[in-house]
N, C-alpha and C. Protein backbone atom coordinates (compact mmCIF):
# COMPACT_ATOMS: atom_id res chain seq x y z
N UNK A 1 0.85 -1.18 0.00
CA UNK A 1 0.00 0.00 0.00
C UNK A 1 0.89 1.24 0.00
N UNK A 2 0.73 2.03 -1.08
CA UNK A 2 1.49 3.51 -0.87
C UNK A 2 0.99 3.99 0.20
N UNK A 3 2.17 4.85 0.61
CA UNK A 3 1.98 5.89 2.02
C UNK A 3 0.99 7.15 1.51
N UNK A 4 0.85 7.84 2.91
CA UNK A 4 0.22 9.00 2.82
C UNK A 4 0.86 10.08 1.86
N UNK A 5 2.41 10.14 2.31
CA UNK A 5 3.08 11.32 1.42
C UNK A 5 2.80 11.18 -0.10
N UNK A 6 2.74 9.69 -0.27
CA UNK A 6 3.15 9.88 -2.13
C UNK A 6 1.89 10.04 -2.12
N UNK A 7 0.36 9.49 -1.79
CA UNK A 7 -0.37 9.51 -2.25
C UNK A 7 -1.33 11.38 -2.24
N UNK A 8 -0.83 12.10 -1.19
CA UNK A 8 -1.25 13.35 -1.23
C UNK A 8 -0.37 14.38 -2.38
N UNK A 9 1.05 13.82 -2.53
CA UNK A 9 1.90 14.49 -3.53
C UNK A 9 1.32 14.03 -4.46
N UNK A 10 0.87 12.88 -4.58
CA UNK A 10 0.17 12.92 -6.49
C UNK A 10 -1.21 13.67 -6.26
N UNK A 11 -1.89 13.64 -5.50
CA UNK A 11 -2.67 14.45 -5.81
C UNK A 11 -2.67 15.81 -5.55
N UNK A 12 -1.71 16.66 -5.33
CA UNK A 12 -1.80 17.58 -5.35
C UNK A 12 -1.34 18.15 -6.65
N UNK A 13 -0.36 17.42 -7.74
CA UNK A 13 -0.18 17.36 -8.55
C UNK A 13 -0.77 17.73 -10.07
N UNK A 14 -2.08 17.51 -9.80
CA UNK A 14 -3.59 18.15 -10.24
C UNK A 14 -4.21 18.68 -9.59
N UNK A 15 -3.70 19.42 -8.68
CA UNK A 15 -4.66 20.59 -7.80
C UNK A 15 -4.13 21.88 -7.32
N UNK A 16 -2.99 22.52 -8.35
CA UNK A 16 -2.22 23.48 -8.38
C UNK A 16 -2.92 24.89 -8.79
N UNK A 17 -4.06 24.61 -9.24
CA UNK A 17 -4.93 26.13 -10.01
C UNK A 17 -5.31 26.63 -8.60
N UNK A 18 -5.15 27.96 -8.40
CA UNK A 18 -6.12 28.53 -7.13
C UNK A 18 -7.45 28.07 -7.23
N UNK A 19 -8.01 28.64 -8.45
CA UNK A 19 -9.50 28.46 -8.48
C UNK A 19 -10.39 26.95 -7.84
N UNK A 20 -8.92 26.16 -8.89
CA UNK A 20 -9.73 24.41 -9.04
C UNK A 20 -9.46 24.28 -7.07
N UNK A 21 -8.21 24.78 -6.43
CA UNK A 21 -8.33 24.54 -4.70
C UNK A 21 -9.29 25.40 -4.41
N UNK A 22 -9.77 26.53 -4.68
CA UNK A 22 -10.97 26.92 -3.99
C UNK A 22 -12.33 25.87 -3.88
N UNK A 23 -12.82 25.33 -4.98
CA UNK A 23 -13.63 24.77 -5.66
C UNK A 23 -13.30 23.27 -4.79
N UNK A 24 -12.07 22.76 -4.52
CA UNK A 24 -12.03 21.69 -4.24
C UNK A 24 -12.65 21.59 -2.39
N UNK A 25 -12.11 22.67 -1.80
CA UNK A 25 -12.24 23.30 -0.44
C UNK A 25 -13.69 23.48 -0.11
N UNK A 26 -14.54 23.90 -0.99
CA UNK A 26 -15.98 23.97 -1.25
C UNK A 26 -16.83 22.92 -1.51
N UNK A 27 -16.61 22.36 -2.40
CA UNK A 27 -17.06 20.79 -3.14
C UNK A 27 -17.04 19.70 -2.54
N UNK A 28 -15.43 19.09 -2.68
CA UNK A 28 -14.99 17.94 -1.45
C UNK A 28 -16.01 17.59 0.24
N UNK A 29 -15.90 18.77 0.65
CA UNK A 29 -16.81 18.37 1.90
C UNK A 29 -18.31 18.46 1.40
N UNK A 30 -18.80 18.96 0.35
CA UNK A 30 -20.15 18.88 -0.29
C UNK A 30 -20.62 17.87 -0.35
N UNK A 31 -19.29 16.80 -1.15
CA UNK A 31 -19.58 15.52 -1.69
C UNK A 31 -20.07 14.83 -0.27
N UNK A 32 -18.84 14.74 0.60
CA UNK A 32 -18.94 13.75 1.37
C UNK A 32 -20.30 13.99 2.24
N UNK A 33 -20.72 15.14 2.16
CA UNK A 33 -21.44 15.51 3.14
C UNK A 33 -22.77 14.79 2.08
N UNK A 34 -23.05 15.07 0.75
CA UNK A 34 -23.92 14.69 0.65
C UNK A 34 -24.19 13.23 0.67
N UNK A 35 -22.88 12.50 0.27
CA UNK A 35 -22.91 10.98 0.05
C UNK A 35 -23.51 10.38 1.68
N UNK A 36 -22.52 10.84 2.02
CA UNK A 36 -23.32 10.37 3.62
C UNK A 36 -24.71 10.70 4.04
N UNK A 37 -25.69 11.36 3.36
CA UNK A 37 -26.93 12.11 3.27
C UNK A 37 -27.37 10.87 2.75
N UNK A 38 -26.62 10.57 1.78
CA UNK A 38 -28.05 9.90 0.71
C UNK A 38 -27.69 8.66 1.30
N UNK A 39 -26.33 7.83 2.09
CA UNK A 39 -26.16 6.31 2.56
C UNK A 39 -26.80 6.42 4.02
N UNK A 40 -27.26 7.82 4.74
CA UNK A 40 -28.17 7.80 5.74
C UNK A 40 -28.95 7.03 5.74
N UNK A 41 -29.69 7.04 4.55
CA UNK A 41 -31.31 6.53 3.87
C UNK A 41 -31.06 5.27 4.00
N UNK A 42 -30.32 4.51 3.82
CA UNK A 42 -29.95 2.77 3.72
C UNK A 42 -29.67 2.37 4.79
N UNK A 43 -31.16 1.94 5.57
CA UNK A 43 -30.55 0.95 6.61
C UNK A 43 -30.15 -0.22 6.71
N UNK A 44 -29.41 -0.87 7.48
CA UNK A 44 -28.71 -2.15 7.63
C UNK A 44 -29.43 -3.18 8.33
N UNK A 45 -30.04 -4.17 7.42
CA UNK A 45 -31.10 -5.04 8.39
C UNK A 45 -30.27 -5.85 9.46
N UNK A 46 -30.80 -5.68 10.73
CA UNK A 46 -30.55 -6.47 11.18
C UNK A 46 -29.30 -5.33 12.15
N UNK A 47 -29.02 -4.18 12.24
CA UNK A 47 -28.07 -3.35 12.58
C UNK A 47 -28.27 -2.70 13.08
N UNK A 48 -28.19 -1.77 13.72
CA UNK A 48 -28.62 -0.36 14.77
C UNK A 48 -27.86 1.03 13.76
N UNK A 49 -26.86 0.03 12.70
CA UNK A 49 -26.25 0.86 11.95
C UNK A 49 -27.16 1.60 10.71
N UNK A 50 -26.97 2.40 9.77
CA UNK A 50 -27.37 2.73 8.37
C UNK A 50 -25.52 2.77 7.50
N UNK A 51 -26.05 3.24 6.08
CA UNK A 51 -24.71 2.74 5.42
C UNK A 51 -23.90 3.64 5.53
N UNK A 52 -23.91 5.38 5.98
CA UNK A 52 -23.52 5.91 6.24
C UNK A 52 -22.43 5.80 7.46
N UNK A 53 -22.85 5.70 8.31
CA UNK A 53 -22.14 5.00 9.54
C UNK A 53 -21.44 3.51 9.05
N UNK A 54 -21.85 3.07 8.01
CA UNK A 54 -20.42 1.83 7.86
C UNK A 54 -19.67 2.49 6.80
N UNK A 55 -20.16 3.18 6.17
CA UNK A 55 -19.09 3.90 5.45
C UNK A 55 -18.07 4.73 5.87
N UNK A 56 -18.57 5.33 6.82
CA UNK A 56 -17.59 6.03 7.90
C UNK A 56 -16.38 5.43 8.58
N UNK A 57 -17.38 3.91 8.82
CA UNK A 57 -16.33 3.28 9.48
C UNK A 57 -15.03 2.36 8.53
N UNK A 58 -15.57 2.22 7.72
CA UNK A 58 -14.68 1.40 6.44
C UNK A 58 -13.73 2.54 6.11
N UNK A 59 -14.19 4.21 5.54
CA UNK A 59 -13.11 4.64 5.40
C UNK A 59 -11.90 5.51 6.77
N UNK A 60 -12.58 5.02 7.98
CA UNK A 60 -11.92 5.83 9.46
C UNK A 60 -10.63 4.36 9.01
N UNK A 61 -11.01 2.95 8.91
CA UNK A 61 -9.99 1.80 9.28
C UNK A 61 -9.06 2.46 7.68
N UNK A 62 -9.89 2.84 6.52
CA UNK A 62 -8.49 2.70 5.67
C UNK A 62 -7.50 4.31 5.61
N UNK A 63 -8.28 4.98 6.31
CA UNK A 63 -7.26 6.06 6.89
C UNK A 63 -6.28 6.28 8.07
N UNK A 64 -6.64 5.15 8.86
CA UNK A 64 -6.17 4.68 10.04
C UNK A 64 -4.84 4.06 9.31
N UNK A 65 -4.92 3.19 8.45
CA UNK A 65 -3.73 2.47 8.27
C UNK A 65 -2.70 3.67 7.42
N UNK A 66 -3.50 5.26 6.72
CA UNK A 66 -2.36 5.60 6.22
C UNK A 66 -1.87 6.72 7.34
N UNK A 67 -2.70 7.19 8.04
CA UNK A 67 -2.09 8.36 9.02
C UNK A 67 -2.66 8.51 10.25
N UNK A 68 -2.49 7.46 11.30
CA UNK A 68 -3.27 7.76 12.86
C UNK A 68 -4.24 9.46 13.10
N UNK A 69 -2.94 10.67 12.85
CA UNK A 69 -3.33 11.93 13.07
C UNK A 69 -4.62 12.23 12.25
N UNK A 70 -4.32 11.79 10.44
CA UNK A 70 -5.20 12.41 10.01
C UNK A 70 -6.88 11.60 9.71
N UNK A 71 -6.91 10.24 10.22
CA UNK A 71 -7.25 9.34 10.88
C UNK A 71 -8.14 10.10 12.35
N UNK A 72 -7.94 10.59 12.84
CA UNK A 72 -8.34 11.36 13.85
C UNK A 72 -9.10 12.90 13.40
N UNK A 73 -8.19 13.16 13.19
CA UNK A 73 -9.26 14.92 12.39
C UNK A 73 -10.40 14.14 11.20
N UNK A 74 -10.60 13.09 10.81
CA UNK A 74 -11.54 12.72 9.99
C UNK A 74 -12.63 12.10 10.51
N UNK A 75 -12.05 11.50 11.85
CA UNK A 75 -13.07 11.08 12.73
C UNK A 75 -13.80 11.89 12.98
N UNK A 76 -13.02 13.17 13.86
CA UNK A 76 -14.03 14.73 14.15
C UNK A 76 -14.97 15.17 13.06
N UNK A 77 -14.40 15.09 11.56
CA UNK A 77 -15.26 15.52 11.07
C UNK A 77 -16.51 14.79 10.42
N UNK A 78 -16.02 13.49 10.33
CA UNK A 78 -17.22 12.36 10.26
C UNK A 78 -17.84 12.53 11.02
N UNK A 79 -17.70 12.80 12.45
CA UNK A 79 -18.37 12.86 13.65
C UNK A 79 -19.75 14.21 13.68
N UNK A 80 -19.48 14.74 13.20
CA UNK A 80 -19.63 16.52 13.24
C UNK A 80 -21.00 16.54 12.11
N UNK A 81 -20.30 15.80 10.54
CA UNK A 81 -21.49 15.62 9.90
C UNK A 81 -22.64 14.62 9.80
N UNK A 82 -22.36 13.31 11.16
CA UNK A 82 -23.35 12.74 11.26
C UNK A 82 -24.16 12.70 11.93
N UNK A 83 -23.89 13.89 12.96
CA UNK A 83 -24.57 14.79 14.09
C UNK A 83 -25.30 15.60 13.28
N UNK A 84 -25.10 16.09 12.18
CA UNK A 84 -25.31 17.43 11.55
C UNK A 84 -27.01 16.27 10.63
N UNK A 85 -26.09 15.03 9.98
CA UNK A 85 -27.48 14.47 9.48
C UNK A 85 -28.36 13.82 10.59
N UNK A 86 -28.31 13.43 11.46
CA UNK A 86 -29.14 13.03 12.27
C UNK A 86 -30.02 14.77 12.96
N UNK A 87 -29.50 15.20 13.07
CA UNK A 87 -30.08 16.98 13.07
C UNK A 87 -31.29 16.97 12.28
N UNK A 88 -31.17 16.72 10.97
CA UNK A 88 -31.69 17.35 10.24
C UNK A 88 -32.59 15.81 9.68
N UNK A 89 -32.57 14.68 9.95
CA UNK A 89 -33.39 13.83 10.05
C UNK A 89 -34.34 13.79 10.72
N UNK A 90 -34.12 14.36 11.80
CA UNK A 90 -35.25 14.68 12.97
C UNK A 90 -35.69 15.59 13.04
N UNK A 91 -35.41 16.43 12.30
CA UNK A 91 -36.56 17.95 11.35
C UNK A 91 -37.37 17.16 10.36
N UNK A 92 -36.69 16.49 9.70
CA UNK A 92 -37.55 15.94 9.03
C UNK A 92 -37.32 16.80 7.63
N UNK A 93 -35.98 16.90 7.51
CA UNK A 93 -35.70 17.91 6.42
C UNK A 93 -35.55 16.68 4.88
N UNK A 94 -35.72 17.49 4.31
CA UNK A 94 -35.78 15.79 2.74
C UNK A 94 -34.52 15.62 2.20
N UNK A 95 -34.15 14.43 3.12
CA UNK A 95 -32.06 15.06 3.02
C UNK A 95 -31.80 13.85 1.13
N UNK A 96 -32.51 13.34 1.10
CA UNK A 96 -32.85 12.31 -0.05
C UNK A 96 -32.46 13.73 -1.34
N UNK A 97 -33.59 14.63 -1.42
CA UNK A 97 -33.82 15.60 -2.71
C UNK A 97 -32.49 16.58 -2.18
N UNK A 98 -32.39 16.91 -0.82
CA UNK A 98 -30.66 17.86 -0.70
C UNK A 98 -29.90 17.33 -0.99
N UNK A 99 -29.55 16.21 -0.58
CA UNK A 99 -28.46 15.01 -0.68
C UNK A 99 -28.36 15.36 -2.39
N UNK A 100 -29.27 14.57 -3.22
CA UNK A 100 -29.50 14.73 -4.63
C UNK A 100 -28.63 15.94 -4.92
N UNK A 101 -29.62 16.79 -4.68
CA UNK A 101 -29.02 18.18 -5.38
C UNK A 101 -27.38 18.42 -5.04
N UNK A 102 -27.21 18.54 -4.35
CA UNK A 102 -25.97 19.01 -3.83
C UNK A 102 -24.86 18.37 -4.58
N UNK A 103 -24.70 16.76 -3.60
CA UNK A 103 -23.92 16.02 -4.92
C UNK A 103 -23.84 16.38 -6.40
N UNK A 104 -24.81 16.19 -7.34
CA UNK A 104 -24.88 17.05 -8.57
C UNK A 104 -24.09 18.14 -8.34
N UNK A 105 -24.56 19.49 -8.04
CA UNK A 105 -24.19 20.47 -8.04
C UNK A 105 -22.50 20.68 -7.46
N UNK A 106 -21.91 19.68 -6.37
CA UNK A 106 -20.57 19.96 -6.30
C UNK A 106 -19.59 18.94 -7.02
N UNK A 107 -19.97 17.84 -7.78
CA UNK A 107 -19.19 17.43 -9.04
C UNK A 107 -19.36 18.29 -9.62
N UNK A 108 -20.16 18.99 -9.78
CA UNK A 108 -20.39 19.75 -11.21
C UNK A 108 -19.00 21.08 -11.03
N UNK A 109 -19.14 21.58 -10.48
CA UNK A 109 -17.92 22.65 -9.10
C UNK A 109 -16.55 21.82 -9.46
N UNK A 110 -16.48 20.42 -8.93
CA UNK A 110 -15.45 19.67 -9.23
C UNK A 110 -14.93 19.90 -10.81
N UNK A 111 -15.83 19.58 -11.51
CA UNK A 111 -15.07 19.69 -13.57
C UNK A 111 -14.87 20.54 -13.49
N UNK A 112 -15.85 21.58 -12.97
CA UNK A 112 -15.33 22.78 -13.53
C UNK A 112 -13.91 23.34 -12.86
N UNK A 113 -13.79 23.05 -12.08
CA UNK A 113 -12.28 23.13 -11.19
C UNK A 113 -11.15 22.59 -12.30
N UNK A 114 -11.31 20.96 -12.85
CA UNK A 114 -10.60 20.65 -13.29
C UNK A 114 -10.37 20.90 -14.80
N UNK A 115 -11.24 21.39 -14.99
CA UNK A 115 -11.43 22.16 -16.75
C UNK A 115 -10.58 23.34 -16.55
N UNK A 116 -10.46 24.20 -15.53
CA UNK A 116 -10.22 25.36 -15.39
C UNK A 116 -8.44 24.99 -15.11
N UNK A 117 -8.08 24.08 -14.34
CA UNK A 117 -6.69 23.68 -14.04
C UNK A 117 -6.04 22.79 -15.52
N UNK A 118 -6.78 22.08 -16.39
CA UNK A 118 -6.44 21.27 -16.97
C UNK A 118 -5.55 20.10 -17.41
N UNK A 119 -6.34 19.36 -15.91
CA UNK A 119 -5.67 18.29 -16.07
C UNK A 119 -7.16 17.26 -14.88
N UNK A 120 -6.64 16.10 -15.58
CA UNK A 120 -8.36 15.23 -15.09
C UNK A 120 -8.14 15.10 -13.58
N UNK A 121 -9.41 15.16 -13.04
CA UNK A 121 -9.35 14.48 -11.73
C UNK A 121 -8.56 13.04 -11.37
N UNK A 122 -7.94 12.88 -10.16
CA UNK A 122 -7.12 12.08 -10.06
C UNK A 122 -7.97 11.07 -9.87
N UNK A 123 -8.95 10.79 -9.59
CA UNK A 123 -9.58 9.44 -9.53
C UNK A 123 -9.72 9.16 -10.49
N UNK A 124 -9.89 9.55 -11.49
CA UNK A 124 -10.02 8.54 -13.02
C UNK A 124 -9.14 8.00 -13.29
N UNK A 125 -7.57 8.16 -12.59
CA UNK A 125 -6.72 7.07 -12.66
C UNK A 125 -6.13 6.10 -11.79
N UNK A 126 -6.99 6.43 -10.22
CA UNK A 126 -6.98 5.84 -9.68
C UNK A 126 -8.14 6.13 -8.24
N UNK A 127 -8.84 4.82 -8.52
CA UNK A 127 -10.27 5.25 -7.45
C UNK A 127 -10.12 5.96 -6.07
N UNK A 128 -8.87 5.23 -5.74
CA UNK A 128 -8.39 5.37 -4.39
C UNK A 128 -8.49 6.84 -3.80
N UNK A 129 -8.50 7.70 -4.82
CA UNK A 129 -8.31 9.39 -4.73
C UNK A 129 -9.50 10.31 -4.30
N UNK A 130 -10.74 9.15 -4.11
CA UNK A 130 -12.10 9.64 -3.76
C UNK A 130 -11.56 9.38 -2.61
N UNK A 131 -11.61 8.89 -1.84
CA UNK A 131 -11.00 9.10 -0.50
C UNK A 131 -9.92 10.15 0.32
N UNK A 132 -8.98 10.29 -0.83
CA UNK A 132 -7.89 11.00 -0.35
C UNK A 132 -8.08 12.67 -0.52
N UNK A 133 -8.77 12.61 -0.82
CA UNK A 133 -9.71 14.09 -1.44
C UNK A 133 -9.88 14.95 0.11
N UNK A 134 -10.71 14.11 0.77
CA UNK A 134 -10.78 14.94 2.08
C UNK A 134 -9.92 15.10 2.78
N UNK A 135 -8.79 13.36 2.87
CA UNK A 135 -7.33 14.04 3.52
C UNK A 135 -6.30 14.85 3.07
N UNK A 136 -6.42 15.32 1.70
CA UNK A 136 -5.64 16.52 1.21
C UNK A 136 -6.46 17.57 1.43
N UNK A 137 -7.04 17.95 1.60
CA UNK A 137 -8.08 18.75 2.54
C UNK A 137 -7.68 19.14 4.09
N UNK A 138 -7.60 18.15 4.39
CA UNK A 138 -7.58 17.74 5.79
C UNK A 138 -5.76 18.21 6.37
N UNK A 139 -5.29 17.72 5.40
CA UNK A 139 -3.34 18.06 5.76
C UNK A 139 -3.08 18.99 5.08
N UNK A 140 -3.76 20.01 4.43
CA UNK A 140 -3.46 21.61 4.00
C UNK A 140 -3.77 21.97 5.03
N UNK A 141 -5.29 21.75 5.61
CA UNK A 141 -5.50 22.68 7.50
C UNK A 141 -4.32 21.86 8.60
N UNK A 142 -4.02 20.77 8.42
CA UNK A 142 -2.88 20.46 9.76
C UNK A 142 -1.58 21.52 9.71
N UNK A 143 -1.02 21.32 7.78
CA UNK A 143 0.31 22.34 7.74
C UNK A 143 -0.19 23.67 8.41
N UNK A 144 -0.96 24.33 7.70
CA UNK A 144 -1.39 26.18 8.63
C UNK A 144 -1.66 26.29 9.23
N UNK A 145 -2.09 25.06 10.55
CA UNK A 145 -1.83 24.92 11.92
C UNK A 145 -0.59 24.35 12.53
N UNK A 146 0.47 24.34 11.43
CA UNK A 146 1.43 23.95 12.51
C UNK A 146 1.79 22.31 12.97
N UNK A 147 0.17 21.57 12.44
CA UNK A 147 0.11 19.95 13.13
C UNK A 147 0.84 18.99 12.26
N UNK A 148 1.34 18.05 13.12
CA UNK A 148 2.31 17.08 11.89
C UNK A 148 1.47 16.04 11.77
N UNK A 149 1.29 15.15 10.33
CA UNK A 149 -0.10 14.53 9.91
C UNK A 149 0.87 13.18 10.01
């Protein structure tokens, strides 16, 4: 398994445009926020879980194995947005049609990021990079705090 370093140096590699890092800074937590919206909806027979919460947990173990620290700030923020959907489940807000929209709307943010940088998103050459998306995210805020990832 590649380490954390190479795998955040290649992707940063395609994420050198200001614009496409604004867009990514914006988007990225869109996605996840909405994906976890819409795997809310899927409960797990037989579980106290939904798929959201095993998704969480599948990607906390494969971030665990690349960086304890950043492994930890992802927990907080997994933590933060499944407080945030259970919030808003119990409003009774239609996280199904937000979820929808949103997703749409921040891939869409995403091309255009990468149209504007020109060069493809790194997951089309390797899946693994949907994941690593939030921890290059995640270890741009550790460096301008100072934290070692």
């Amino acid at each position: 398994m590649r380490g954390i370093e190479s795998l955040l140096a290649e992707y940063d590699d395609s994420h050198g445009n200001p614009v496409n890092k604004l867009l990514h800074w914006i988007c990225v937590p869109l996605i996840m926020f909405s994906l976890l919206a819409l795997l809310w909806l899927v409960p797990l027979p037989g579980a106290p879980l939904n798929g959201a919460v095993l998704l969480v947990i599948a990607t906390l173990i494969y971030y665990l194995l690349l960086s304890a620290r950043l492994a930890a700030g992802m927990l907080v923020v997994s933590l933060l947005m499944l407080g945030l959907l259970l919030a808003l489940d119990r409003a009774g807000a239609p996280l199904l049609i937000l979820a929808a929209e949103v997703f749409v709307l921040a891939w869409i943010g995403q091309f255009v990021g990468h149209y504007m940088e020109g060069k493809r998103p790194s997951f089309l050459k390797d899946i693994q990079f949907l994941l690593i998306g939030p921890l290059w995210l995640l270890a741009d805020a550790y460096r301008r705090l100072g934290v070692r990832y």
